[in-house]
N, C-alpha and C. Protein backbone atom coordinates (compact mmCIF):
# COMPACT_ATOMS: atom_id res chain seq x y z
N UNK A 1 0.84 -1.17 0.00
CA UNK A 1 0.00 0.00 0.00
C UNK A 1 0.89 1.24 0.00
N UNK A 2 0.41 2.43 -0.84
CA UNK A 2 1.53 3.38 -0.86
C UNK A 2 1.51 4.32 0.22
N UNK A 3 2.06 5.16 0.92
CA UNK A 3 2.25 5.76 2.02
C UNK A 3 1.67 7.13 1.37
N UNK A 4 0.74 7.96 2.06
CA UNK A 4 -0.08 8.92 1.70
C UNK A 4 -0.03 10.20 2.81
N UNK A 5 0.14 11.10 1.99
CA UNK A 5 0.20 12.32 3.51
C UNK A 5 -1.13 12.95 3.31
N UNK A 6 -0.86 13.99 4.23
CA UNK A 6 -2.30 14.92 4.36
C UNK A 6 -3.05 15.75 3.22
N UNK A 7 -1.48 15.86 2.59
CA UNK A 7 -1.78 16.48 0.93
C UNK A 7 -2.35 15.72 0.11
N UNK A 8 -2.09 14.19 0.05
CA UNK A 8 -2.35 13.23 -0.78
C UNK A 8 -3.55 13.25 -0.40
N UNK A 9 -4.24 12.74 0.58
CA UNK A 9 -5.49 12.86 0.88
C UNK A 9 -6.60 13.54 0.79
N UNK A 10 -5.81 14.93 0.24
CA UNK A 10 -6.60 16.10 0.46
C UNK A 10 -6.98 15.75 -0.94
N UNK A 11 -5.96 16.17 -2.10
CA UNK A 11 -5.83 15.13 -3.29
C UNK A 11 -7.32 14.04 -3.59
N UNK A 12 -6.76 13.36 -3.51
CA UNK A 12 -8.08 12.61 -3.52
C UNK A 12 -9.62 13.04 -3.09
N UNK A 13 -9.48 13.46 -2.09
CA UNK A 13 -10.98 14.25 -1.17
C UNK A 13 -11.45 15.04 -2.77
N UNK A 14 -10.43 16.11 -2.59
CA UNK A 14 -11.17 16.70 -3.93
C UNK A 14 -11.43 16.18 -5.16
N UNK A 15 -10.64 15.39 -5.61
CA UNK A 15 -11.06 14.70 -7.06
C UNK A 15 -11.92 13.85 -7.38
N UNK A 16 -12.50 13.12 -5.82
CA UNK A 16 -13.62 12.45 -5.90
C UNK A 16 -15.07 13.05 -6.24
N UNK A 17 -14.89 14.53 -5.96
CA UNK A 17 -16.33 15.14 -6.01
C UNK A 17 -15.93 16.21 -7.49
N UNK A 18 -14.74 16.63 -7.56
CA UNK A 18 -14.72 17.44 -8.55
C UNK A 18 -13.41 16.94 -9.09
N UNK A 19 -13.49 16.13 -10.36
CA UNK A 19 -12.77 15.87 -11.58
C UNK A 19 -12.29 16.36 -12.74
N UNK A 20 -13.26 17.64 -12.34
CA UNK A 20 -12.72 18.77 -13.85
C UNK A 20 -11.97 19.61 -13.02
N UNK A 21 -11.32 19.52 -12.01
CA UNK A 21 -10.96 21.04 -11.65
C UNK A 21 -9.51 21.30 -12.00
N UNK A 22 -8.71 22.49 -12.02
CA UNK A 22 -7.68 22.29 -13.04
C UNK A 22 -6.69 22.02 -11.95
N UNK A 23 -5.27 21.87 -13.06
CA UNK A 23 -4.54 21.18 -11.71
C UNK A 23 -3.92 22.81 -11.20
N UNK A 24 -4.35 23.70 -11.57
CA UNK A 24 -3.70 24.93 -11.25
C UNK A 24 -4.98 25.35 -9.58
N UNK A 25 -5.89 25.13 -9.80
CA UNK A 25 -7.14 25.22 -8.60
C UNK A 25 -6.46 24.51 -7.83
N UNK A 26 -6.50 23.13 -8.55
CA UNK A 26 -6.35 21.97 -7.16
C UNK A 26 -4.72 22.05 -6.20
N UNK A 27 -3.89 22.45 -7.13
CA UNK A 27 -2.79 23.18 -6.38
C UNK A 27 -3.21 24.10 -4.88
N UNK A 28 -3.69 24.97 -6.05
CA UNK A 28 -4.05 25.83 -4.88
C UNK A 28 -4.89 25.61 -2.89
N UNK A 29 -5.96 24.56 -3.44
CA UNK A 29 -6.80 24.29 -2.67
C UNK A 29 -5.51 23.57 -1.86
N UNK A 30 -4.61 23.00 -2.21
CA UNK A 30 -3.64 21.95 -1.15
C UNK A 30 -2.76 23.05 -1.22
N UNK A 31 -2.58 24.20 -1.25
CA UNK A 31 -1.58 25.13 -0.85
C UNK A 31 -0.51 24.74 -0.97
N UNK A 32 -0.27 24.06 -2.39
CA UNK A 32 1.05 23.55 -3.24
C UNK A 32 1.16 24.58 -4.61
N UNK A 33 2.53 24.58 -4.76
CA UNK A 33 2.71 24.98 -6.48
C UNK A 33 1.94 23.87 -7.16
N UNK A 34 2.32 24.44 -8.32
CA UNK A 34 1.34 23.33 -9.25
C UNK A 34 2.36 22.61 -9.88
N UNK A 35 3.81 22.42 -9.85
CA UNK A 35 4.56 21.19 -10.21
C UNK A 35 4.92 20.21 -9.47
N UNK A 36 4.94 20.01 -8.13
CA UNK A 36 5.00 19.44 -7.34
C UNK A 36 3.43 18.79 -6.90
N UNK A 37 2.33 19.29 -7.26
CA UNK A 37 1.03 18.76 -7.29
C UNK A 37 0.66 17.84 -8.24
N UNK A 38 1.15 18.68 -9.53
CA UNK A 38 1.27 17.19 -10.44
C UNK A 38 2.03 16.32 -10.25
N UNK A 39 3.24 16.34 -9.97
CA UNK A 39 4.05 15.33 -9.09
C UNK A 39 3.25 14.11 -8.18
N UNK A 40 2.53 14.85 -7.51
CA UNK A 40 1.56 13.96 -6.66
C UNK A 40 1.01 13.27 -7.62
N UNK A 41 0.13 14.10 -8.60
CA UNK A 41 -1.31 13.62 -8.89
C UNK A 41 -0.17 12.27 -10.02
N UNK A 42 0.36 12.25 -10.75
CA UNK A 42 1.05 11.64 -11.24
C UNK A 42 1.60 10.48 -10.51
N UNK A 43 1.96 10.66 -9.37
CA UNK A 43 2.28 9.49 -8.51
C UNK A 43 0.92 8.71 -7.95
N UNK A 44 0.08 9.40 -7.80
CA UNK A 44 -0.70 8.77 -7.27
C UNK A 44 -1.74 8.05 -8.30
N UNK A 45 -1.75 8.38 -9.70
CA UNK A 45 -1.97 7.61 -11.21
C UNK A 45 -1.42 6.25 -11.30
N UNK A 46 0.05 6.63 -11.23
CA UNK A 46 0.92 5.38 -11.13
C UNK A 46 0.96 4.50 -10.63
N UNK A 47 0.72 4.97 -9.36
CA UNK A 47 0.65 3.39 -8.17
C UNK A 47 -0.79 2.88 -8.22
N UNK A 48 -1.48 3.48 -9.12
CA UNK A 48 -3.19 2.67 -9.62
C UNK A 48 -4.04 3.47 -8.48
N UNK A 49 -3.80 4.46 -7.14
CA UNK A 49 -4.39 5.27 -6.47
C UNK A 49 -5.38 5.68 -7.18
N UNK A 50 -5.21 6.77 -8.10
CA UNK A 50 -6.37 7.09 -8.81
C UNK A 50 -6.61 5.94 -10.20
N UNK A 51 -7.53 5.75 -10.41
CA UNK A 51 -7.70 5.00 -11.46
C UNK A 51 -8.51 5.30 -12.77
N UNK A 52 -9.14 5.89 -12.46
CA UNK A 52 -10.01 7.04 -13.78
C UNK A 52 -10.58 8.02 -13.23
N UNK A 53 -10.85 8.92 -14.51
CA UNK A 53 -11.99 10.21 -13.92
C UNK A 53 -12.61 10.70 -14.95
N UNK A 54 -14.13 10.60 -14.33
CA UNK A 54 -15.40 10.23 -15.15
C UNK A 54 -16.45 10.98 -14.88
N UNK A 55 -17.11 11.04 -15.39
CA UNK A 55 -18.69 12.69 -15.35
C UNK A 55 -19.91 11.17 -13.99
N UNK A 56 -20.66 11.76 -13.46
CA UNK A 56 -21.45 11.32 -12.92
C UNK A 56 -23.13 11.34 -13.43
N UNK A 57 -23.08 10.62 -14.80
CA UNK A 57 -24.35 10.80 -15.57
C UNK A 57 -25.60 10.72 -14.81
N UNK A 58 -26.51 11.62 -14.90
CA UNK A 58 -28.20 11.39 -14.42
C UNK A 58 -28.64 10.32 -15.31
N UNK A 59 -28.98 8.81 -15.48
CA UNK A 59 -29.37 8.44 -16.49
C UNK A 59 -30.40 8.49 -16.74
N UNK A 60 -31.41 8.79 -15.16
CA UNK A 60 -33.02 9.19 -15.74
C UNK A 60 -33.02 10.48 -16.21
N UNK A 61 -32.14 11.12 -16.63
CA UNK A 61 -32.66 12.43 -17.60
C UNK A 61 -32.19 11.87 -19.09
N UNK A 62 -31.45 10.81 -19.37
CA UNK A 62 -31.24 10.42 -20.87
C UNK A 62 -31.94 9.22 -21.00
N UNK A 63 -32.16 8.10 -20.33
CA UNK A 63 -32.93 6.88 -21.20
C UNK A 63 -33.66 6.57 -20.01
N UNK A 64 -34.52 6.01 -20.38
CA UNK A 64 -35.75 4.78 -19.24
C UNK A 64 -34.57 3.79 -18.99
N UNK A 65 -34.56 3.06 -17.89
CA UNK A 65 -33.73 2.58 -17.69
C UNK A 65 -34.31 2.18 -15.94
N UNK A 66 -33.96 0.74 -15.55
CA UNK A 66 -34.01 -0.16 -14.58
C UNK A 66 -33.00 -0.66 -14.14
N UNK A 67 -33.02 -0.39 -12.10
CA UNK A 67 -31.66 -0.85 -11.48
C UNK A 67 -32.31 -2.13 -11.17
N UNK A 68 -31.15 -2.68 -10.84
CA UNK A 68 -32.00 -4.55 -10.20
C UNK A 68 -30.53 -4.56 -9.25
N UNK A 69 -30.36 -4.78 -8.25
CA UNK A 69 -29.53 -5.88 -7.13
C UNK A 69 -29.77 -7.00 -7.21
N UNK A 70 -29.05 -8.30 -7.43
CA UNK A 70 -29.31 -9.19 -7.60
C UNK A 70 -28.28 -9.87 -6.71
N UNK A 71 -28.38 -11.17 -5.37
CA UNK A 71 -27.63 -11.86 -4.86
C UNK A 71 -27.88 -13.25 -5.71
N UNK A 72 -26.59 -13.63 -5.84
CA UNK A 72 -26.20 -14.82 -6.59
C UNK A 72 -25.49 -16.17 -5.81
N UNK A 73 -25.97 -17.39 -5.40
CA UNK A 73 -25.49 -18.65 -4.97
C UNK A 73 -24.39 -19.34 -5.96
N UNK A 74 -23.25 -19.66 -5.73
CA UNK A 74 -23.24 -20.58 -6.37
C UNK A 74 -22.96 -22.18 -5.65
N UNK A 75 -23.30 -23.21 -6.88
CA UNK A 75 -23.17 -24.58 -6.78
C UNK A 75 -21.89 -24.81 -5.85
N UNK A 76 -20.87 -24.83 -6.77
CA UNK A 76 -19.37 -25.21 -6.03
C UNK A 76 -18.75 -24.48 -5.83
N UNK A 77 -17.89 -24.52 -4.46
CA UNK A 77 -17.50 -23.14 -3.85
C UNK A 77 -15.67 -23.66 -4.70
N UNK A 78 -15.29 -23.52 -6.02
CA UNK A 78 -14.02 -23.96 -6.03
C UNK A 78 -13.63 -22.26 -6.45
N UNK A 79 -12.41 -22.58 -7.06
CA UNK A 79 -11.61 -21.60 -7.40
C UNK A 79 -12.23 -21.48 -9.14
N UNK A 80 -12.03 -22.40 -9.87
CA UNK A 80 -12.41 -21.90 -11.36
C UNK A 80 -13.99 -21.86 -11.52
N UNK A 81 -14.62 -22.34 -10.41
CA UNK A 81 -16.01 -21.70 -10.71
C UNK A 81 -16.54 -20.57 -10.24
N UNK A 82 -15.75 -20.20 -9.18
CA UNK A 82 -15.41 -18.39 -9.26
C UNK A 82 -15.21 -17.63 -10.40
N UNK A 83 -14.11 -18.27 -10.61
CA UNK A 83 -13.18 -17.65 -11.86
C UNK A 83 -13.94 -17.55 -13.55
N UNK A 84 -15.06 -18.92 -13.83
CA UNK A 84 -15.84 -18.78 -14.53
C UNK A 84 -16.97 -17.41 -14.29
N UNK A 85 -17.75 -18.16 -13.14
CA UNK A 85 -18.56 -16.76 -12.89
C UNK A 85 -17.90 -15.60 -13.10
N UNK A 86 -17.13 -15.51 -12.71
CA UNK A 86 -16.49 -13.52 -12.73
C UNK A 86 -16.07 -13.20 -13.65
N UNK A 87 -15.79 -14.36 -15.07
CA UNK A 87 -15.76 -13.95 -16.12
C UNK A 87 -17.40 -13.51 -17.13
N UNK A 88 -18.01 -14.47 -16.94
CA UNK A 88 -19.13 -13.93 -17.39
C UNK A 88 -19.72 -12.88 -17.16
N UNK A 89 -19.67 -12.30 -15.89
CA UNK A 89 -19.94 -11.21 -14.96
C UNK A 89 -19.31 -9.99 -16.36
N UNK A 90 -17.84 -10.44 -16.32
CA UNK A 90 -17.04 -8.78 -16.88
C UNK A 90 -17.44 -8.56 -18.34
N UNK A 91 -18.13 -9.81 -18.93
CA UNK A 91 -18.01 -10.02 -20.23
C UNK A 91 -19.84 -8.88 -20.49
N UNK A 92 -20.24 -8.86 -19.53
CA UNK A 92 -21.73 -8.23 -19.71
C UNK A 92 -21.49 -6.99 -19.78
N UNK A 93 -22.07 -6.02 -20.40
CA UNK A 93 -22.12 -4.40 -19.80
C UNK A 93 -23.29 -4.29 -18.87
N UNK A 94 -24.07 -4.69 -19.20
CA UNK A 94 -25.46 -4.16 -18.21
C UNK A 94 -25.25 -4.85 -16.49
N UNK A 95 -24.37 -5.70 -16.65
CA UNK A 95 -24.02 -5.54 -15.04
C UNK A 95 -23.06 -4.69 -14.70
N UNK A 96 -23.43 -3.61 -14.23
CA UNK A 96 -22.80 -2.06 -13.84
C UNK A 96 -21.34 -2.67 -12.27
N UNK A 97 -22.23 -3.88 -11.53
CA UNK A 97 -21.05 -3.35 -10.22
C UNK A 97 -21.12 -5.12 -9.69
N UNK A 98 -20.22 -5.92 -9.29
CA UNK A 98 -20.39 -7.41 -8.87
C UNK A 98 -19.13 -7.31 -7.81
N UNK A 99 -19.86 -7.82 -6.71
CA UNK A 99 -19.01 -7.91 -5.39
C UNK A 99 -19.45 -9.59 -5.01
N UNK A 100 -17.87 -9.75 -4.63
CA UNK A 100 -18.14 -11.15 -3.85
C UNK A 100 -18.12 -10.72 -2.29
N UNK A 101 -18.84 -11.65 -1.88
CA UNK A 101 -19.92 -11.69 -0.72
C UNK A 101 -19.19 -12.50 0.53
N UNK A 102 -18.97 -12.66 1.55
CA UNK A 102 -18.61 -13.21 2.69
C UNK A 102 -19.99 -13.54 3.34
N UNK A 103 -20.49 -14.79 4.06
CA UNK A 103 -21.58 -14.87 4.08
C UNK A 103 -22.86 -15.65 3.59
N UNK A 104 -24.09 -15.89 3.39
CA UNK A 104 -25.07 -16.42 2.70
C UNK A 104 -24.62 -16.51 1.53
N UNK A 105 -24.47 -15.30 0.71
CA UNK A 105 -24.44 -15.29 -0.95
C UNK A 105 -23.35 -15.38 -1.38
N UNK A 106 -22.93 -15.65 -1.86
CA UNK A 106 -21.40 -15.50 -2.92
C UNK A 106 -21.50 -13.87 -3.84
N UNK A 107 -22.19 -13.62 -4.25
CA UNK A 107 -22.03 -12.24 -4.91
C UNK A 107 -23.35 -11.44 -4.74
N UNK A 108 -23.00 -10.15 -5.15
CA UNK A 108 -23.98 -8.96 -5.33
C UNK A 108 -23.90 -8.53 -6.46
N UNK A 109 -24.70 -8.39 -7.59
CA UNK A 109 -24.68 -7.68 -8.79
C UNK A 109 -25.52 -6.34 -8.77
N UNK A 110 -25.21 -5.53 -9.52
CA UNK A 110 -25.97 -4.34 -9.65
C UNK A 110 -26.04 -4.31 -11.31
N UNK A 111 -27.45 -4.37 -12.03
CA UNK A 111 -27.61 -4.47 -13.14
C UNK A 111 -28.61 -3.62 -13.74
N UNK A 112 -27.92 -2.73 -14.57
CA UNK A 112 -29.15 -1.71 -15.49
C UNK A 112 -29.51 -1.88 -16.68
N UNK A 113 -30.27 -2.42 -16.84
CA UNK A 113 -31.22 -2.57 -18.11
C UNK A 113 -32.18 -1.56 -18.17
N UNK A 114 -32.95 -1.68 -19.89
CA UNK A 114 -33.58 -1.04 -20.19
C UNK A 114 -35.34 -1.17 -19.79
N UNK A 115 -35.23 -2.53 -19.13
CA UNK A 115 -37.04 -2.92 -18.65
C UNK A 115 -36.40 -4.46 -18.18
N UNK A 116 -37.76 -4.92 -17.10
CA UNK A 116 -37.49 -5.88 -16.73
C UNK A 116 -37.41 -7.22 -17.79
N UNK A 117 -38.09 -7.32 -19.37
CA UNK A 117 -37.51 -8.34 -20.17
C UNK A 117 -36.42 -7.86 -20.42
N UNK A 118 -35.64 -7.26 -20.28
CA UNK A 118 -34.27 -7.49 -20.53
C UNK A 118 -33.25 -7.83 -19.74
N UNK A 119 -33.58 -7.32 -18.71
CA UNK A 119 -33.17 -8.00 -17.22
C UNK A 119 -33.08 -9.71 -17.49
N UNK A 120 -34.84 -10.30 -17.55
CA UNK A 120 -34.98 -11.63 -17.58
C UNK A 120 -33.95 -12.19 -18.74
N UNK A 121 -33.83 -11.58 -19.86
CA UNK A 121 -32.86 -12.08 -20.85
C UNK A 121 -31.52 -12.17 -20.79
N UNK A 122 -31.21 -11.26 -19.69
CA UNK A 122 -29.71 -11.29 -19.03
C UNK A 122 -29.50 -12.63 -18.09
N UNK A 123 -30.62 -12.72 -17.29
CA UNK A 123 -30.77 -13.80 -16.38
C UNK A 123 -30.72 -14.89 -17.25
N UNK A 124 -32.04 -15.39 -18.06
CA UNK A 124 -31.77 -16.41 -18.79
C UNK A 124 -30.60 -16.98 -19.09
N UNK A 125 -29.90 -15.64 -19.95
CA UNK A 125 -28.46 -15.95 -20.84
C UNK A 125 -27.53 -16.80 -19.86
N UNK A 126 -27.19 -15.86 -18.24
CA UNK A 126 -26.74 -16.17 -17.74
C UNK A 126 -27.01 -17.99 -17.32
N UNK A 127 -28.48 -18.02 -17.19
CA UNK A 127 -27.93 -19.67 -16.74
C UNK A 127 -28.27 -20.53 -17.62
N UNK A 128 -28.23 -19.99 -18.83
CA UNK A 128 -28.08 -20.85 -20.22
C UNK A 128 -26.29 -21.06 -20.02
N UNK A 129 -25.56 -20.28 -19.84
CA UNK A 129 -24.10 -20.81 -19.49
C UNK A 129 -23.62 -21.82 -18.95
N UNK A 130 -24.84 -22.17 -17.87
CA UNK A 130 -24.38 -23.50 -17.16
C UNK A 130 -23.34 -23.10 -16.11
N UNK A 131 -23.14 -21.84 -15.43
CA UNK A 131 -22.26 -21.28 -14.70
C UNK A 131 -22.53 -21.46 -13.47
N UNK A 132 -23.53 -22.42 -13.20
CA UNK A 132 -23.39 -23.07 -11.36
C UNK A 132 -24.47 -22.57 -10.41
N UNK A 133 -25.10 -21.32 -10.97
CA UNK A 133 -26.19 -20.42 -9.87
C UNK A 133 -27.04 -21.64 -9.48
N UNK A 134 -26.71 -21.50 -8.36
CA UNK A 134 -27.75 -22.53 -7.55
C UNK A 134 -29.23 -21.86 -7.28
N UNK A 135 -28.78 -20.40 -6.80
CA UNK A 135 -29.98 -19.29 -6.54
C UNK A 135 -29.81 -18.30 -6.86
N UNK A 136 -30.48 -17.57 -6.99
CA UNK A 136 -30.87 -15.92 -7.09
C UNK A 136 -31.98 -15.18 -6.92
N UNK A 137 -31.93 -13.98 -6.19
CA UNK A 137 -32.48 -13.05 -5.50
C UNK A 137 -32.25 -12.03 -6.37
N UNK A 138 -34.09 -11.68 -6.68
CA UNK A 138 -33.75 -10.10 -7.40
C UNK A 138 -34.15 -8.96 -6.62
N UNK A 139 -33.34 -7.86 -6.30
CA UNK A 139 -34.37 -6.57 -5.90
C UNK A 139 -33.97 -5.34 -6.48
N UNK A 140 -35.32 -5.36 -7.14
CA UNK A 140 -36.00 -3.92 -8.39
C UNK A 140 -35.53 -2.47 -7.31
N UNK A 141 -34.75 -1.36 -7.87
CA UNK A 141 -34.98 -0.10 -7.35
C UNK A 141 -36.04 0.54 -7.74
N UNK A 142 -36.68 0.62 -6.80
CA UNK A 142 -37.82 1.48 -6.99
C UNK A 142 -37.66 3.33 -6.94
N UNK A 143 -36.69 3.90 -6.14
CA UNK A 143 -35.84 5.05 -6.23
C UNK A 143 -34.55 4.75 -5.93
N UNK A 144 -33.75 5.90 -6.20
CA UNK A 144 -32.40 6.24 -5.72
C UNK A 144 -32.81 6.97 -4.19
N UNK A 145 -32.00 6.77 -3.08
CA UNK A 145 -32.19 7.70 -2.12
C UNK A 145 -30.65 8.66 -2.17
N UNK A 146 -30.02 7.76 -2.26
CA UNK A 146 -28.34 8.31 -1.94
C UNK A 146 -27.22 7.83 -3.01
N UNK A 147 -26.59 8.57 -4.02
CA UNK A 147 -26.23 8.12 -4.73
C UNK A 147 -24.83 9.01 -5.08
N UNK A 148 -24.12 9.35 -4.07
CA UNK A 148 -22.61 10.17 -4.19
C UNK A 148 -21.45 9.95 -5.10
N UNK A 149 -21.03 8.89 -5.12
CA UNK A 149 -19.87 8.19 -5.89
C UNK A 149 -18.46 8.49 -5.06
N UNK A 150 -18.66 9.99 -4.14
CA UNK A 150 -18.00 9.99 -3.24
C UNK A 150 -17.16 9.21 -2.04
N UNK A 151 -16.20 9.10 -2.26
CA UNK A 151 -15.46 8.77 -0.85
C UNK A 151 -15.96 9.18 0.36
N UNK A 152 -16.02 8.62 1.55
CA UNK A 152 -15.60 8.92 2.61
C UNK A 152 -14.84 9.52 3.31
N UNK A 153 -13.39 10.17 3.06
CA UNK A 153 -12.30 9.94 3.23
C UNK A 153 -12.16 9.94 4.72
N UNK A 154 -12.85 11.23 5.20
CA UNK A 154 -12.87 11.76 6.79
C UNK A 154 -13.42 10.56 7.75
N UNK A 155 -14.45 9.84 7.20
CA UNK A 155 -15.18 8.46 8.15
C UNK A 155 -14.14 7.53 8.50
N UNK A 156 -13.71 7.35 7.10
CA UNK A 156 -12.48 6.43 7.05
C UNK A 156 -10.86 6.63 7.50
N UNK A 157 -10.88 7.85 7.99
CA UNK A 157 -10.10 8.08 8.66
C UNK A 157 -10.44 8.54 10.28
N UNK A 158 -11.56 8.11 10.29
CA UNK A 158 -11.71 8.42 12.08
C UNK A 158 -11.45 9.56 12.43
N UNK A 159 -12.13 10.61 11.29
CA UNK A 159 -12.23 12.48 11.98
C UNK A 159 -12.98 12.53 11.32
């Protein structure tokens, strides 16, 4: 793990909520020059710290569109039937987010489709693969309540 100071942190804090800001602002806001900030921001690229930076689309103002959570069982708890599943998983676009699970389920999917037959056609596909789901649990968003993309940083640092 790379060793991070107060600047670095600060760093991050801001780029999580604001991604366009220039690196001449964001200097500023960390009360750095701005070559030694890119310095940072550059180091902190490198070691995979930051990893992209991306707009936070409304998608209900551009398409109709359906969230689903879905918990997923599988059959055999081995290593390549992980490794299968989580390939099929990356190979989809409309599954947006897949976490493995400690616990009851083996995974969490987060999947946006355009209506629930397409959802079901994702499902289908999926266990037309023969990829082991023993079970699955769907739950439809009915709203967004909280939806930041934001870090924590301050929680997670215990201030």
């Amino acid at each position: 793990m790379l060793s991070l100071d107060s600047r670095d942190i600060e760093i991050l804090k801001i780029l999580s909520s604001e991604a366009r800001i220039s690196k001449v602002d964001l200097a500023a806001r960390i009360n750095l020059s701005p070559s030694p900030c890119w310095e940072r921001l550059k180091r902190l690229e490198k070691a995979g710290v930051i990893v992209s930076y991306r707009a936070q689309v409304s998608l209900r103002s551009v398409l109709p569109h359906v969230t689903f959570f879905v918990t997923i069982e599988l059959e055999r708890h081995r290593m390549e039937s992980f490794q299968t599943f989580e390939r099929a998983v990356k190979a989809s676009d409309e599954i947006t987010g897949c976490w493995a699970l400690g616990g009851g389920f083996d995974y969490l999917l987060q999947i946006v489709t355009r209506d629930v037959d397409s959802y079901q056609r994702l499902i289908d596909g999926l266990l037309e693969q023969k990829l082991g789901l023993t079970r699955y649990y769907t739950y439809i968003v009915t709203k967004p309540v909280k939806e930041t993309g934001i870090l924590p940083f301050d929680a997670l640092m215990g201030g």
